[in-house]
Protein backbone atom coordinates (compact mmCIF):
# COMPACT_ATOMS: atom_id res chain seq x y z
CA UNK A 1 28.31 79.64 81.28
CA UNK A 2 31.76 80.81 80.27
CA UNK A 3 31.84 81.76 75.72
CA UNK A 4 33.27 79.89 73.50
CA UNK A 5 35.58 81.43 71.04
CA UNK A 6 35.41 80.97 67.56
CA UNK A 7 38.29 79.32 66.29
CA UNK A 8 41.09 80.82 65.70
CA UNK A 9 42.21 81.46 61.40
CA UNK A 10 44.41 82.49 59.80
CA UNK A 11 44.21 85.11 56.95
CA UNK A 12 44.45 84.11 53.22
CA UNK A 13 47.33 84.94 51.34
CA UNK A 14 46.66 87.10 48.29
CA UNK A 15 48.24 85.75 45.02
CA UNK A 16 48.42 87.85 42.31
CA UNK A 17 47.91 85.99 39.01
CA UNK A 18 49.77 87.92 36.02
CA UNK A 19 48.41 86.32 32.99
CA UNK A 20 47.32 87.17 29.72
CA UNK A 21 45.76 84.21 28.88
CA UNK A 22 42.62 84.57 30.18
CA UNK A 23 41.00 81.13 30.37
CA UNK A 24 44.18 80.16 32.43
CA UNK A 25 44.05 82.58 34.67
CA UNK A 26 40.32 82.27 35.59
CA UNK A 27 42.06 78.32 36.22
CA UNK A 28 44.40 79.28 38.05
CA UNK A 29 42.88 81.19 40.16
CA UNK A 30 39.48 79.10 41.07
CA UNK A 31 42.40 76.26 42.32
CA UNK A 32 43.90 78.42 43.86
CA UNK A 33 41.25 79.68 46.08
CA UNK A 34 40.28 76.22 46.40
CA UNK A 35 43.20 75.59 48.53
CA UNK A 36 42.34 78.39 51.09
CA UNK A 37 43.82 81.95 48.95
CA UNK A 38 42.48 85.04 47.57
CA UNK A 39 43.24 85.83 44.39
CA UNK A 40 43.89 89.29 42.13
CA UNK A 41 43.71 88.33 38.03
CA UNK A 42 46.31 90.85 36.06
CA UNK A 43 46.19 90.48 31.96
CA UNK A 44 48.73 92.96 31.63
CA UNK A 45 51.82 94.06 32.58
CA UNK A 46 50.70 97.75 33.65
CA UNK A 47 47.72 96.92 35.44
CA UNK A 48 49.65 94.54 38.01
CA UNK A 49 52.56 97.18 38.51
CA UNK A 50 49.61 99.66 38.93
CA UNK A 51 47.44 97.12 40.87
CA UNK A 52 50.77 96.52 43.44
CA UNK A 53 52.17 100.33 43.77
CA UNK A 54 48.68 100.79 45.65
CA UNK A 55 47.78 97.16 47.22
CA UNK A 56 49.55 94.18 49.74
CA UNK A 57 49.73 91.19 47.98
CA UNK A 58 51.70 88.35 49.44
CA UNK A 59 52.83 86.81 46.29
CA UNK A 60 53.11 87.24 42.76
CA UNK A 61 52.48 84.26 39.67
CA UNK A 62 54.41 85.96 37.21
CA UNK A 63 54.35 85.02 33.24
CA UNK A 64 57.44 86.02 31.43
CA UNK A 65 55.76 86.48 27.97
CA UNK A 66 52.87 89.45 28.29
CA UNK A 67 51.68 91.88 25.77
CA UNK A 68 52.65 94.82 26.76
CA UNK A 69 56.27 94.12 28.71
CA UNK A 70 58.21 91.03 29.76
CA UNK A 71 57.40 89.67 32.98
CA UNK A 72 61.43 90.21 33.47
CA UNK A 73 60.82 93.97 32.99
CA UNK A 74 57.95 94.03 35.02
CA UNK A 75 59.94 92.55 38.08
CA UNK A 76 62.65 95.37 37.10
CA UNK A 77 59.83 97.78 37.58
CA UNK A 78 58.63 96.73 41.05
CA UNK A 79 62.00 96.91 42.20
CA UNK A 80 62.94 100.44 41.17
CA UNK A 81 59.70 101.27 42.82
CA UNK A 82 60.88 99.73 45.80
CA UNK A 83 58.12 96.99 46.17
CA UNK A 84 59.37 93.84 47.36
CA UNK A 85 57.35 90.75 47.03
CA UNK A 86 58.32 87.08 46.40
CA UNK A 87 58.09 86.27 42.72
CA UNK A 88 57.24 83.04 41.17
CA UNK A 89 57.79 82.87 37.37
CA UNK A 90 54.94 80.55 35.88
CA UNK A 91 55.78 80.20 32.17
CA UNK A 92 55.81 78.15 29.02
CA UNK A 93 59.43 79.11 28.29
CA UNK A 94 61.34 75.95 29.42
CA UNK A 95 64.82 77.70 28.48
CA UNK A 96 67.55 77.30 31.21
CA UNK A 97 69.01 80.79 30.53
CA UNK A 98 65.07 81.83 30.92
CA UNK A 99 65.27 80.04 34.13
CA UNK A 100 68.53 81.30 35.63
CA UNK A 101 67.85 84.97 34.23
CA UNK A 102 64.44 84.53 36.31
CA UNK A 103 66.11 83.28 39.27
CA UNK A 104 69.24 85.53 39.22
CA UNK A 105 66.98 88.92 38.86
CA UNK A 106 65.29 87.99 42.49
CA UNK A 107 62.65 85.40 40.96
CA UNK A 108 62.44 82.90 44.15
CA UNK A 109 60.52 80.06 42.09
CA UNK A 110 60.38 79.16 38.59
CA UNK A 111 57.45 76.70 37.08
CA UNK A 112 57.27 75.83 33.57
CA UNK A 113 53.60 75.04 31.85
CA UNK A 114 51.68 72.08 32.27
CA UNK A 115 51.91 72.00 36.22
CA UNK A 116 49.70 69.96 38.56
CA UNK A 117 48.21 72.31 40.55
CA UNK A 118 48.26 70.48 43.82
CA UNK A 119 52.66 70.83 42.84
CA UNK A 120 51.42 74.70 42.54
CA UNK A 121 49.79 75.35 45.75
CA UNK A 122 52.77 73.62 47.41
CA UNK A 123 55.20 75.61 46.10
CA UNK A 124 53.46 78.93 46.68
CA UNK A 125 53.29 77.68 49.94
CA UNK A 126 57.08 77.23 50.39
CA UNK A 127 58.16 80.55 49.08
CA UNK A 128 55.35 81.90 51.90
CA UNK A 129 56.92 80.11 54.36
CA UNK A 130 60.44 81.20 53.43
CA UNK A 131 59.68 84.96 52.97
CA UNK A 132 57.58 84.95 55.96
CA UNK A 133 60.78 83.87 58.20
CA UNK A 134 62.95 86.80 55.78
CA UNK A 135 60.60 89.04 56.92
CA UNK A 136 60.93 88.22 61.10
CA UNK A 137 64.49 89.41 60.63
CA UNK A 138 63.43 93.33 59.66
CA UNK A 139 63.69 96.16 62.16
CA UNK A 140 63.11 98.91 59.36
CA UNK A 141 63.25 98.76 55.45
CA UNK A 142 66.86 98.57 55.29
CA UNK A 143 67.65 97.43 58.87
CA UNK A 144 67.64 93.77 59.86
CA UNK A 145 68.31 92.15 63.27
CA UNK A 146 71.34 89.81 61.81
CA UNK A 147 73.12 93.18 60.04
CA UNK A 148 76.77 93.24 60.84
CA UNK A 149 77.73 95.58 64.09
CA UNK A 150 78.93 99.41 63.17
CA UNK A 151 80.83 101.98 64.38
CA UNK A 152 79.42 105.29 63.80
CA UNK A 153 80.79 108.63 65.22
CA UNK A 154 82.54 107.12 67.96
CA UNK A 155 79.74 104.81 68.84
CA UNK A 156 79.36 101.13 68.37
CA UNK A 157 76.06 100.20 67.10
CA UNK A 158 74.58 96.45 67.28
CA UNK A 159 71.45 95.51 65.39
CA UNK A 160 71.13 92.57 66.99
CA UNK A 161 70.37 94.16 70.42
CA UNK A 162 69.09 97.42 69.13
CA UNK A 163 71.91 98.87 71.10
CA UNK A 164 74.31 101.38 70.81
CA UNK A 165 77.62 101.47 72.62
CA UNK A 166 79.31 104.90 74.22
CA UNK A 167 82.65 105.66 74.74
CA UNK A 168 81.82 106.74 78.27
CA UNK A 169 80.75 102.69 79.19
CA UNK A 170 77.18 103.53 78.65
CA UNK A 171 75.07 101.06 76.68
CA UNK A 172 71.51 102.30 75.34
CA UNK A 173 68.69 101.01 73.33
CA UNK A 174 67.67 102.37 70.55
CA UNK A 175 64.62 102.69 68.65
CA UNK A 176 64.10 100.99 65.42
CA UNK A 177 63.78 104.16 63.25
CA UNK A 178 66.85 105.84 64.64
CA UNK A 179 68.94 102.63 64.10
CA UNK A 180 67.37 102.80 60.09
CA UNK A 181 68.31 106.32 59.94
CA UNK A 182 71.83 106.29 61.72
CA UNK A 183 72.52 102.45 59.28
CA UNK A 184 71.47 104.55 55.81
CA UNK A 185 73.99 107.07 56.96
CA UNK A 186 76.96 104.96 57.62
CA UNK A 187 76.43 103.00 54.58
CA UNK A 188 76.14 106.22 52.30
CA UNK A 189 78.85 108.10 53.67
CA UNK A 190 80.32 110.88 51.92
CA UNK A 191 77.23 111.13 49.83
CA UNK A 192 74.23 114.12 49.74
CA UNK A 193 71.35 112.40 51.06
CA UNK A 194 67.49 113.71 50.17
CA UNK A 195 64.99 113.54 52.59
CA UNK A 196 62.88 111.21 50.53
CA UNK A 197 65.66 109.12 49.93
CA UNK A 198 65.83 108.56 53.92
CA UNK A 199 62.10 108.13 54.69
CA UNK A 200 61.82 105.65 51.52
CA UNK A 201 64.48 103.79 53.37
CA UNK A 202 63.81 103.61 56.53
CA UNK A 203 59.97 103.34 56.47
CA UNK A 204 59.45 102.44 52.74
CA UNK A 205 58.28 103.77 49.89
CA UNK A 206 54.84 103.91 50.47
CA UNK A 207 54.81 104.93 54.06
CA UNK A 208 53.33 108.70 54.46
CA UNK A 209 56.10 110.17 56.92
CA UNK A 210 56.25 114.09 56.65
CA UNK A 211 59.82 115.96 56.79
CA UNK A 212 58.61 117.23 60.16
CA UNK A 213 58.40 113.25 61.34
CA UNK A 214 61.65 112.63 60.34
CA UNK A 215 63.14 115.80 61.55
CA UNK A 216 62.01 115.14 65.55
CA UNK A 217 63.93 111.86 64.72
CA UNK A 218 67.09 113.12 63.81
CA UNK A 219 66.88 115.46 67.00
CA UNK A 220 66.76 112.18 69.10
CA UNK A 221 69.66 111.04 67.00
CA UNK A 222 71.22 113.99 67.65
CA UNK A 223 70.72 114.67 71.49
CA UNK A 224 71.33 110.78 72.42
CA UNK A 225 74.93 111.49 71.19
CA UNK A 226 75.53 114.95 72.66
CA UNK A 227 74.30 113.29 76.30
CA UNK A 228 77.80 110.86 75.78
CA UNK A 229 79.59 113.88 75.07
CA UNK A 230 79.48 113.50 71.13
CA UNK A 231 78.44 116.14 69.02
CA UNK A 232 77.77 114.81 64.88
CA UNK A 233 79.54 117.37 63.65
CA UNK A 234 79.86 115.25 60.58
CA UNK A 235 76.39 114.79 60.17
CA UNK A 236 75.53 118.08 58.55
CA UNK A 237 71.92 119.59 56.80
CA UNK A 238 72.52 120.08 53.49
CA UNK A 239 69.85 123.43 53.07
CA UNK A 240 66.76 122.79 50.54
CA UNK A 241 68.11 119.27 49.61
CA UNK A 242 68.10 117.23 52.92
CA UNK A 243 71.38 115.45 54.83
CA UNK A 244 75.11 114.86 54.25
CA UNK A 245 77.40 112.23 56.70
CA UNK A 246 80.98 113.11 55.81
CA UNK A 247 82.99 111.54 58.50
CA UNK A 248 86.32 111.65 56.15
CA UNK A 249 85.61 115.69 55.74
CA UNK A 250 86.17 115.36 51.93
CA UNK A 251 83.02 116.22 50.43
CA UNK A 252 82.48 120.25 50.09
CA UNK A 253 78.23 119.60 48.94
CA UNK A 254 77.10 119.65 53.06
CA UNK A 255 78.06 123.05 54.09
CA UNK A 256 75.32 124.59 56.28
């Protein structure tokens, strides 16, 4: 007799609930596992931050008024830290200028208290769906597959295909971490470039890429050019600190 597969589901989401009010949270959280999620309960301020610098969570339910730091400051936070997850702001504070400040600083929802919590689910629902379609769109952390086109030592480099254009007519794919590496260049010409600053670009902040990773990378960079006869002479090691791309010549900081 042939098996029969178990159906098919789909993961839960992980919502991270950062309230202080503990009663509400506990609330919050047993509706919103009802309705098919996992949940993570943060009172403060510092223990989400710390709770997200080491854990995936798919979205966060983010009061603005918390004991220890603003939920504004607390979004300011993940950001420097390069996290990036979709924010809801779920607050008492029914101030426009709350609101817009929320929304302008990268909030993607805003829900002032009382809410229904069938009107909650929903809308956690819709900034999953949105992010989730964001998200198709990434080749790397700072690559994404509808970027403009660039030119970049003589070469003509298209996101879109993961291509890369030669002078000679030759037209070559390239791999997603070489197109992260050779976009962070072009858009920080000029500039002294660390080699943590480049992994945390390209692969994120949290990704654990050694200096020896990248460098086999920038060799690939390096030897798909010279095989179209272009050498990156203006993409020079900067000694102890990391990389420098000074197409213009101006900058005297990337001398080998």
């Amino acid at each position: 007799m042939p098996t029969t597969l178990p159906p098919r589901t789909e993961p839960k989401p992980l919502i991270v609930i950062v309230e202080d009010e503990a009663e509400l949270a506990a609330l919050i959280a047993m509706q919103l596992e009802r309705a098919g999620m996992n949940t993570q309960i943060c009172n403060r301020a510092t223990h989400a931050a710390k709770f997200l610098k080491k854990n995936f969570a798919n979205l966060v339910l983010l009061d603005i008024n918390l004991p220890d730091q603003s939920g504004f400051s607390l979004l300011e936070e993940l950001k420097a830290a390069d996290i990036s997850v979709p924010i809801i702001f779920l607050t008492g504070n029914v101030e426009e200028t709350s609101k817009v400040k929320g929304l302008e600083m990268g909030g993607d929802d805003y829900i002032t208290k009382p809410f229904s919590y069938a009107e909650l689910s929903a809308r956690i629902r819709a900034v999953l769906r949105r992010t989730d379609t964001k998200a198709d769109f990434n080749v790397t952390k700072n690559v994404r597959l509808n970027d403009q086109p660039f030119d970049f030592c003589g070469a003509r480099v298209t996101p879109e295909r993961l291509e890369i254009a030669f002078p000679d007519g030759a037209v070559q794919k390239i791999g997603r971490k070489e197109l992260g590496i050779l976009a962070y260049l072009d858009a920080h010409a000029g500039q002294v470039i660390t080699r943590k600053a480049l992994i945390h670009s390209v692969w994120g902040i949290h990704a654990d890429v050694r200096s020896r990773s990248l460098d086999q990378y920038i060799v690939k960079v390096r030897d798909l050019f010279s095989a179209h006869g272009l050498e990156l002479t203006a993409f020079r090691t900067v000694h102890g600190i990391g990389y420098i791309f000074d197409p213009r010549g101006i900058s005297p900081d990337g001398r080998e």
